[in-house]
Protein backbone atom coordinates (compact mmCIF):
# COMPACT_ATOMS: atom_id res chain seq x y z
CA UNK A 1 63.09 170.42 81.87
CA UNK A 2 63.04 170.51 85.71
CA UNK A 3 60.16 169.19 86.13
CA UNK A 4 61.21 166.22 83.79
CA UNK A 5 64.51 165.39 85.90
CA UNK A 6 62.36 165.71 88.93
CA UNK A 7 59.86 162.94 87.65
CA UNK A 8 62.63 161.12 86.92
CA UNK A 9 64.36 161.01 90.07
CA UNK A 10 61.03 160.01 92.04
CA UNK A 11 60.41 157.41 89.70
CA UNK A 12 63.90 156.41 90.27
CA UNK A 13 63.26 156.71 94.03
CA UNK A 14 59.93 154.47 93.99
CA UNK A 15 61.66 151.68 92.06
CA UNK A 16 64.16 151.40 94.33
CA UNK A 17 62.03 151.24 97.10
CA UNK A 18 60.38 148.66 95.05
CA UNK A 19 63.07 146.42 94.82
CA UNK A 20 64.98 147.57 97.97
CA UNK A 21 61.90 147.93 100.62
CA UNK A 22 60.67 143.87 100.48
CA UNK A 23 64.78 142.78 101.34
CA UNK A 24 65.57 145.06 103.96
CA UNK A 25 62.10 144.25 105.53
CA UNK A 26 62.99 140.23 105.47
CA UNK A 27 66.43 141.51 107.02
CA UNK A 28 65.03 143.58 110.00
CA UNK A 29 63.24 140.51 110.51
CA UNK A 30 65.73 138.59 111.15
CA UNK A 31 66.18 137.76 114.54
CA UNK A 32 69.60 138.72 116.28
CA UNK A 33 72.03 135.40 115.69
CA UNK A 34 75.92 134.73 116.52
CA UNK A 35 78.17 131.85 115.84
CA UNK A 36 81.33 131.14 117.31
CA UNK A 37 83.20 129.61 113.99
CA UNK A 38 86.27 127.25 113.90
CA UNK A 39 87.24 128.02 110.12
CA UNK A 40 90.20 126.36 108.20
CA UNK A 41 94.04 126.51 109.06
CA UNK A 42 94.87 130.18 109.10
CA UNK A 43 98.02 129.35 106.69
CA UNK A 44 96.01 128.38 104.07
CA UNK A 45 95.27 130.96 101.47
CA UNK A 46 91.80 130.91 101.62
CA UNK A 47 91.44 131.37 104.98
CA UNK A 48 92.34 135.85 104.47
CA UNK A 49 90.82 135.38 100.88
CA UNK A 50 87.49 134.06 101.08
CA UNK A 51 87.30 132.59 104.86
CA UNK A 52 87.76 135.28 106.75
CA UNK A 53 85.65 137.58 105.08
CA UNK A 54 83.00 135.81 104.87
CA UNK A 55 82.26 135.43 108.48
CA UNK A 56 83.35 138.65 109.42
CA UNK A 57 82.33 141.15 106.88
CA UNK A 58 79.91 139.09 103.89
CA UNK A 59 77.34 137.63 106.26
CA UNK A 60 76.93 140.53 108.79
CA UNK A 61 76.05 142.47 105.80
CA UNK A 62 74.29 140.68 104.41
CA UNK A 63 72.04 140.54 107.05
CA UNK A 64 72.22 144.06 108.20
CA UNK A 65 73.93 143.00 111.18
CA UNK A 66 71.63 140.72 112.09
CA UNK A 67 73.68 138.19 111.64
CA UNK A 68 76.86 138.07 113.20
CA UNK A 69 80.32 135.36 113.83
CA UNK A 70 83.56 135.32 115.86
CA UNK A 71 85.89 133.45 113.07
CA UNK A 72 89.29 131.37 115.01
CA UNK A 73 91.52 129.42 112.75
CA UNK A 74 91.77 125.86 113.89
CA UNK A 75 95.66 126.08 115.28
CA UNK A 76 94.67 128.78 116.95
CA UNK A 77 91.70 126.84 118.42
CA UNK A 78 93.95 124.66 120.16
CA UNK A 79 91.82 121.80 117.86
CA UNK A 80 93.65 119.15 115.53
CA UNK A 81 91.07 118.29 112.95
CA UNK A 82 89.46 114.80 113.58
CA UNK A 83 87.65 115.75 116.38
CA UNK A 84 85.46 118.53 114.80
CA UNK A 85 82.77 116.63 114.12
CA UNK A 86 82.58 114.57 117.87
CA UNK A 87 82.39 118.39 119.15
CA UNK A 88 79.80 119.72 117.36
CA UNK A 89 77.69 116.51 117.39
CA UNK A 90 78.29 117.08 121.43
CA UNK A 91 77.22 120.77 121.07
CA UNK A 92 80.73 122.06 122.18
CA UNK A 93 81.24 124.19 118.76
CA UNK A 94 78.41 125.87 116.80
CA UNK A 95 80.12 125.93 113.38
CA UNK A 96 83.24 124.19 112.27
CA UNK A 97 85.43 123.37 109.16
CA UNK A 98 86.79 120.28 108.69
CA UNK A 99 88.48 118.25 105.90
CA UNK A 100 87.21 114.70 105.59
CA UNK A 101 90.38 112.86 105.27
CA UNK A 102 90.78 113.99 108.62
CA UNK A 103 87.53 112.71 110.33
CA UNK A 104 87.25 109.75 108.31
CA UNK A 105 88.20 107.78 111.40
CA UNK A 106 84.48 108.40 112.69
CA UNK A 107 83.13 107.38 109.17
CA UNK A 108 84.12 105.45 106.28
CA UNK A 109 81.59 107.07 104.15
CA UNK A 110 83.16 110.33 104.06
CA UNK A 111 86.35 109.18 102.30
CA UNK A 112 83.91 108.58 99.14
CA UNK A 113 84.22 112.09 98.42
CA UNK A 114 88.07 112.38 97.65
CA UNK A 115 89.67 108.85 96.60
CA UNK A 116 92.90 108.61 96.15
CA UNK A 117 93.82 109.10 92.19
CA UNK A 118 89.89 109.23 91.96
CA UNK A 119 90.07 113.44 90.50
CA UNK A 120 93.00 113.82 88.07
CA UNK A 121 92.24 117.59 87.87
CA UNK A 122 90.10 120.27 89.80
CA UNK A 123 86.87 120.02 87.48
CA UNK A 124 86.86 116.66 88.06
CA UNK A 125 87.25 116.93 91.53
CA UNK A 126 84.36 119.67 91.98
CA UNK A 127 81.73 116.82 89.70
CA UNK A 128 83.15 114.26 92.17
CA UNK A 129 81.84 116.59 95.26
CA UNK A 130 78.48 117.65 93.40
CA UNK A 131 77.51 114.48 92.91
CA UNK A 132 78.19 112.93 96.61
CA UNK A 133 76.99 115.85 98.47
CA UNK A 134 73.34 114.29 98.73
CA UNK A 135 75.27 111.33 100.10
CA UNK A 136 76.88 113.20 102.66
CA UNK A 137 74.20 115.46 103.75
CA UNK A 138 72.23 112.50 104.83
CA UNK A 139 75.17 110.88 106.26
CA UNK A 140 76.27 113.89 108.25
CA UNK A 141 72.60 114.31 109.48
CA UNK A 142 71.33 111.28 110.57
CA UNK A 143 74.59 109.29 112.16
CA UNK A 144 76.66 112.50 113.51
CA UNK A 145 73.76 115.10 113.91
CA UNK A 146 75.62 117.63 111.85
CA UNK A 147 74.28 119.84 108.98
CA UNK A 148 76.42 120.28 105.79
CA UNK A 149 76.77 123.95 104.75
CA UNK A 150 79.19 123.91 102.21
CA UNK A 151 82.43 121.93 100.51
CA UNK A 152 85.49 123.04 100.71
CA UNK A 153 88.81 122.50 98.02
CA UNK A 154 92.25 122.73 98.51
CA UNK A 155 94.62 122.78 95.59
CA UNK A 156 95.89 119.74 93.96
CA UNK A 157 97.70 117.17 96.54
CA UNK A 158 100.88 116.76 94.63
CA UNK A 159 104.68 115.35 95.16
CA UNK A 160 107.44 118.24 96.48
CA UNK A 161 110.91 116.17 95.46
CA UNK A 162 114.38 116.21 95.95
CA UNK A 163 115.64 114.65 92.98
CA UNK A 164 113.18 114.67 89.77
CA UNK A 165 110.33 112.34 88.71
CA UNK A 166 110.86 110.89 85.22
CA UNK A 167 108.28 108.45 85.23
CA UNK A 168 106.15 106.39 87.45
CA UNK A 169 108.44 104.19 87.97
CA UNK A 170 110.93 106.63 89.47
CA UNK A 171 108.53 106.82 92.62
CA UNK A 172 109.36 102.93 93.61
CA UNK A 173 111.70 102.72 96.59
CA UNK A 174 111.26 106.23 97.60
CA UNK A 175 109.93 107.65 101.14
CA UNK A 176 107.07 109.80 100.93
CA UNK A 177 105.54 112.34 103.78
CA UNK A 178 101.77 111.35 102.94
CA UNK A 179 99.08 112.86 105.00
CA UNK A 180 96.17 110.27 106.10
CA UNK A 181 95.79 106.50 105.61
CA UNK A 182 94.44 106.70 102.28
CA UNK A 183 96.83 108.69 100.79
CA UNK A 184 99.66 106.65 102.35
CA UNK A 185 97.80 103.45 100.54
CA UNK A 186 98.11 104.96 96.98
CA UNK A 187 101.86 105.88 97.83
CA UNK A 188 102.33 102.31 98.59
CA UNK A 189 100.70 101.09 95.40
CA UNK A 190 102.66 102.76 93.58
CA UNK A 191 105.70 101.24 95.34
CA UNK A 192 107.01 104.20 97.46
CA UNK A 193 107.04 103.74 101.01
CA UNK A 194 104.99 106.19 102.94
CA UNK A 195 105.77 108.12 106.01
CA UNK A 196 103.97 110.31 108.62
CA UNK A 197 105.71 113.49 109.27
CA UNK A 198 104.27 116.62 110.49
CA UNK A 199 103.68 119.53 107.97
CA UNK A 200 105.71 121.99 110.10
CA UNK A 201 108.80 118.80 110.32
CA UNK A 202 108.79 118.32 106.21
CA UNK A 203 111.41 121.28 105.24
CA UNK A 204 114.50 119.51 108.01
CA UNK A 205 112.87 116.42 106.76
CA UNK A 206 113.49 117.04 103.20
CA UNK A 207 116.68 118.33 104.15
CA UNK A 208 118.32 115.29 105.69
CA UNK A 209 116.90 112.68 103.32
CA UNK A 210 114.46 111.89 106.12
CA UNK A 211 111.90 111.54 103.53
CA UNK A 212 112.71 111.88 99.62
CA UNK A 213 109.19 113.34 98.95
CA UNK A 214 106.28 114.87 100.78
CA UNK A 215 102.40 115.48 99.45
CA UNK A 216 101.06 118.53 99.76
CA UNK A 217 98.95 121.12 98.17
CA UNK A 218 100.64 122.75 94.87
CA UNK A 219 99.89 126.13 96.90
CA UNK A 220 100.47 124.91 100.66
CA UNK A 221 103.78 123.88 99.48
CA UNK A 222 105.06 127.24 97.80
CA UNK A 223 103.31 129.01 101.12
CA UNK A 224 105.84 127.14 103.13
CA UNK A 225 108.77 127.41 101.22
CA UNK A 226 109.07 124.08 100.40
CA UNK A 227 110.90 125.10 96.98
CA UNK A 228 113.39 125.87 99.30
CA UNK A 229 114.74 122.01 99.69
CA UNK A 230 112.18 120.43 96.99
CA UNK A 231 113.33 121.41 93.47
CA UNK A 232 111.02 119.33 91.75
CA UNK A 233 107.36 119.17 91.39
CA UNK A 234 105.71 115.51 90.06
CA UNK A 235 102.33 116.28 88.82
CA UNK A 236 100.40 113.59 89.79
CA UNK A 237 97.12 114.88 92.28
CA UNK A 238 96.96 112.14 94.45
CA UNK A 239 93.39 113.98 96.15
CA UNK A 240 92.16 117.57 96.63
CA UNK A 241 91.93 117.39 100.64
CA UNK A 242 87.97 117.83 100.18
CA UNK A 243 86.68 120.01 103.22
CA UNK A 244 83.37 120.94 104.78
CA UNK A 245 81.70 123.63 106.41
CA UNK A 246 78.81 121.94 108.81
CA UNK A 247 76.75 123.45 111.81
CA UNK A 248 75.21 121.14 114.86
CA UNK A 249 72.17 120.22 114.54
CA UNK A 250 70.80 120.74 117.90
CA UNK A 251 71.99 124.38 116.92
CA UNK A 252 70.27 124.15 113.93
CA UNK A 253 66.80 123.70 115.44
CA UNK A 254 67.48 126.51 117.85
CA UNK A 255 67.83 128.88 114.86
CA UNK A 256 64.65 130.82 113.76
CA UNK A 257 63.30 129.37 110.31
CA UNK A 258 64.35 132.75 108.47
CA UNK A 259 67.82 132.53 109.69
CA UNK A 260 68.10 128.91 108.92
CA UNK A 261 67.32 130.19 105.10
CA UNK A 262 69.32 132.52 105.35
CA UNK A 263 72.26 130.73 106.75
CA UNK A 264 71.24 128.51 103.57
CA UNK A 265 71.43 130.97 101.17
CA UNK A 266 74.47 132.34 102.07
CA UNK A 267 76.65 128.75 102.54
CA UNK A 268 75.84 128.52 98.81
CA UNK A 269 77.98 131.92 98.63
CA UNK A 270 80.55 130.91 101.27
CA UNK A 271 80.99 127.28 98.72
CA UNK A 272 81.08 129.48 95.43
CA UNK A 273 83.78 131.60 96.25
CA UNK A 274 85.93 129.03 98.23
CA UNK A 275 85.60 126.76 94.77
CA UNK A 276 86.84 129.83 92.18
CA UNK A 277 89.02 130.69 94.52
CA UNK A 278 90.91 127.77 95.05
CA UNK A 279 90.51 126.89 91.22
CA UNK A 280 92.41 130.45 90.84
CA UNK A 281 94.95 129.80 93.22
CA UNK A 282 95.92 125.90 91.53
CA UNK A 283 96.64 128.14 88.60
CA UNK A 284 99.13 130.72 89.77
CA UNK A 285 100.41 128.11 92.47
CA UNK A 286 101.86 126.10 89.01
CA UNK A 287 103.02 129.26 87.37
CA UNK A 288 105.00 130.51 91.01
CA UNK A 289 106.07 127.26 91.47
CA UNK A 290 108.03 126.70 88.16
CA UNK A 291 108.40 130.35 87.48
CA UNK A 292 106.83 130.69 84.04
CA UNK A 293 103.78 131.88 83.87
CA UNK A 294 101.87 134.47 85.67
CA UNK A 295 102.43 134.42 89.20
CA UNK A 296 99.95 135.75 91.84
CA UNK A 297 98.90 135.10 95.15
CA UNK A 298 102.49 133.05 96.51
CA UNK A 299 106.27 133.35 95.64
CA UNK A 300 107.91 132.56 92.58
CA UNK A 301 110.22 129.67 92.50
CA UNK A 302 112.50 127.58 89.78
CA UNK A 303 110.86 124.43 90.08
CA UNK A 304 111.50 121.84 87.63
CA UNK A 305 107.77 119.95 87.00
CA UNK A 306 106.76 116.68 85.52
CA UNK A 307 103.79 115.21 84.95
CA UNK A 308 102.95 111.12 84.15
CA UNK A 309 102.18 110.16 80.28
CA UNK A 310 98.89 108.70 78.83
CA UNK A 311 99.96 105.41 79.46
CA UNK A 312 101.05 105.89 82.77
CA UNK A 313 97.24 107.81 83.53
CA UNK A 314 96.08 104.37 82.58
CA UNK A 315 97.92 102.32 85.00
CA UNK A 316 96.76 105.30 87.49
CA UNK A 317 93.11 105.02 87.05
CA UNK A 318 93.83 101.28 87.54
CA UNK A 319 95.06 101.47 90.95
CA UNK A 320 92.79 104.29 91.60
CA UNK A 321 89.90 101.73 90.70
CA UNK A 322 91.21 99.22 92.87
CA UNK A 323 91.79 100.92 96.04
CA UNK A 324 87.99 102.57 95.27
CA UNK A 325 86.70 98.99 95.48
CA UNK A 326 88.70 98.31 98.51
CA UNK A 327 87.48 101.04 100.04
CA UNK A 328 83.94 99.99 99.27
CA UNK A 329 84.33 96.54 100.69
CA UNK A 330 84.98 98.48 103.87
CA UNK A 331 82.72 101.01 103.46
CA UNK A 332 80.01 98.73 103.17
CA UNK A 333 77.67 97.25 100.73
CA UNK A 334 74.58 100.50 100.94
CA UNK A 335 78.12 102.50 100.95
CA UNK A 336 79.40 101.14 97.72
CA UNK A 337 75.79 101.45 96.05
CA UNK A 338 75.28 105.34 97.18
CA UNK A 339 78.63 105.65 96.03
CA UNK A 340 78.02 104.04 92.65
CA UNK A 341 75.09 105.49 91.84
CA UNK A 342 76.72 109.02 92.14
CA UNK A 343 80.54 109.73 92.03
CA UNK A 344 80.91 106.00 90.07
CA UNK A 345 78.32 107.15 87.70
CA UNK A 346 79.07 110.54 86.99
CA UNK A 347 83.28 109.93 86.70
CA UNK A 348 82.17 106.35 84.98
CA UNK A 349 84.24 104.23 87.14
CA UNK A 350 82.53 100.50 88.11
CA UNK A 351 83.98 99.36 91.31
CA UNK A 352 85.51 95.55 91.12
């Protein structure tokens, strides 16, 4: 009998090795790395879920400390947002996370990712990404000498109100905080006038009729209180606030092949969990928001939500066609094909 469990135990020993040995060998091979990391705004849920971890504990582990980053949220960077990709193109940042609504001032082509009215929900949104992310790769490569690592979500862009939404048609006349040029477009369509206010501004904003509205991520918003001065929530996702995760390329080529794949292989982690994640936190944000439901992750709240009928999705995906082909005429004419043969074909939208 002992000499049974002992035969076992080696065997167990020698598979291991087996399966073990060949890994750890690739990691010891890895040659010492560090990247200094400007991640996402440190508000943002994310950021301590999936964000923070990653860099500091998932990746150094994975690598048996060969691998190694120094993780700064971007207010704490000092950095806005639009000029992420100028600094790592100019080799003043190694890694950095940006949203593309943000640095679409330096590119028309990366609004293609996250039209306005384009993603009515977050499964559509992530087959919207999928299919552009060949487009951007080779965008972000060849004009701004930056390397796409991953996407990033954010929950649902949706409307915090004072007074409630009814219908679509309740939105005409009313002042909206909107965040970027596109966004502020669709507002307009729909006849609301937009306005540019600050994030940290929105709550005395909302509070003295300043605005009557303000756009915002269904989670964002509870994390700042917003239910506060906003009793009602309109359901409409005007855009997901798409993200990225991209390294400079003259980095890049500085990087010894292994750690490139590695770097590789562990983005696709980095994307996976930010995705679930954020699909996991649109959830509870609703139920915390209205207060029925299960409510994790933020504060509950008495909300009162709408959300626009079938017939008003139609008129949506209307103007959401329309300002897609506007778009395009700016974007370009090899813009509008790339972006036809891959987010227009997979959604099936034809631009006009």
């Amino acid at each position: 009998m002992k000499r049974s469990i002992l035969a076992a135990l080696l065997a167990s020993a020698v598979t291991a090795l087996a399966v073990t040995g060949p890994a750890r060998a690739q990691t010891a091979a890895l040659p010492e790395s560090h990247f200094a990391v400007v991640g996402g705004g440190s508000h943002n849920y994310t950021f301590g879920a999936v964000e923070k971890p990653f860099w500091e504990k998932t990746l150094p582990e994975a690598s048996g400390g060969r691998v190694t980053a120094e993780l700064i949220g971007l207010s704490e960077s000092g950095l806005k947002g639009p000029e992420i990709v100028r600094l790592m193109r100019a080799g003043a940042l190694d890694v950095g996370m940006g949203v593309f609504a943000f640095v679409s001032g330096d590119d028309p082509t990366f609004e293609g990712v996250d039209l306005p009215g384009m993603a009515t929900d977050f499964a559509t949104a992530r087959k919207m990404v999928a299919a552009y992310r060949p487009v951007l790769e080779q965008r972000m490569l060849k004009r701004h000498g930056v390397r796409l690592l991953a996407t990033v979500p954010y929950t649902a862009q949706v409307f915090f109100c004072r007074t409630p939404v009814n219908s679509l048609a309740d939105l005409k006349g009313r002042k909206v905080r909107t965040r970027g040029s596109n966004m502020a477009e669709y507002v307009r369509a729909l006849g609301a006038s937009p306005v540019t206010i600050a994030f940290a501004e929105v709550i005395p904003a909302l509070q003295t009729g300043v605005v009557d509205c303000a756009v915002t991520g269904i989670g964002s918003g509870n994390a700042a209180k917003w239910y506060d001065v906003a009793k009602n929530l309109y359901l409409l996702p005007i855009d997901w606030s798409i993200g990225f995760y991209a390294i400079a390329e003259r980095r890049w080529q500085k990087l010894d092949p292994a750690v490139q794949q590695f770097m590789l292989k562990e983005a696709q982690v980095l994307e996976e969990r930010l995705w679930d994640e954020t699909g996991r936190e649109g959830d509870y944000a609703l139920a915390c928001n209205t207060g029925q439901g299960e409510c994790r992750i933020h504060s509950q709240a008495d909300m009162q939500a709408t959300a626009p009928t079938e017939a008003e999705r139609a008129t949506l995906r209307d103007v959401a066609t329309d300002m897609a082909s506007r778009w395009a005429k700016r974007c370009g004419d090899e813009c509008a094909a790339n972006w036809s043969a891959s987010v227009g074909q997979t959604l099936g939208v034809t631009l006009r």
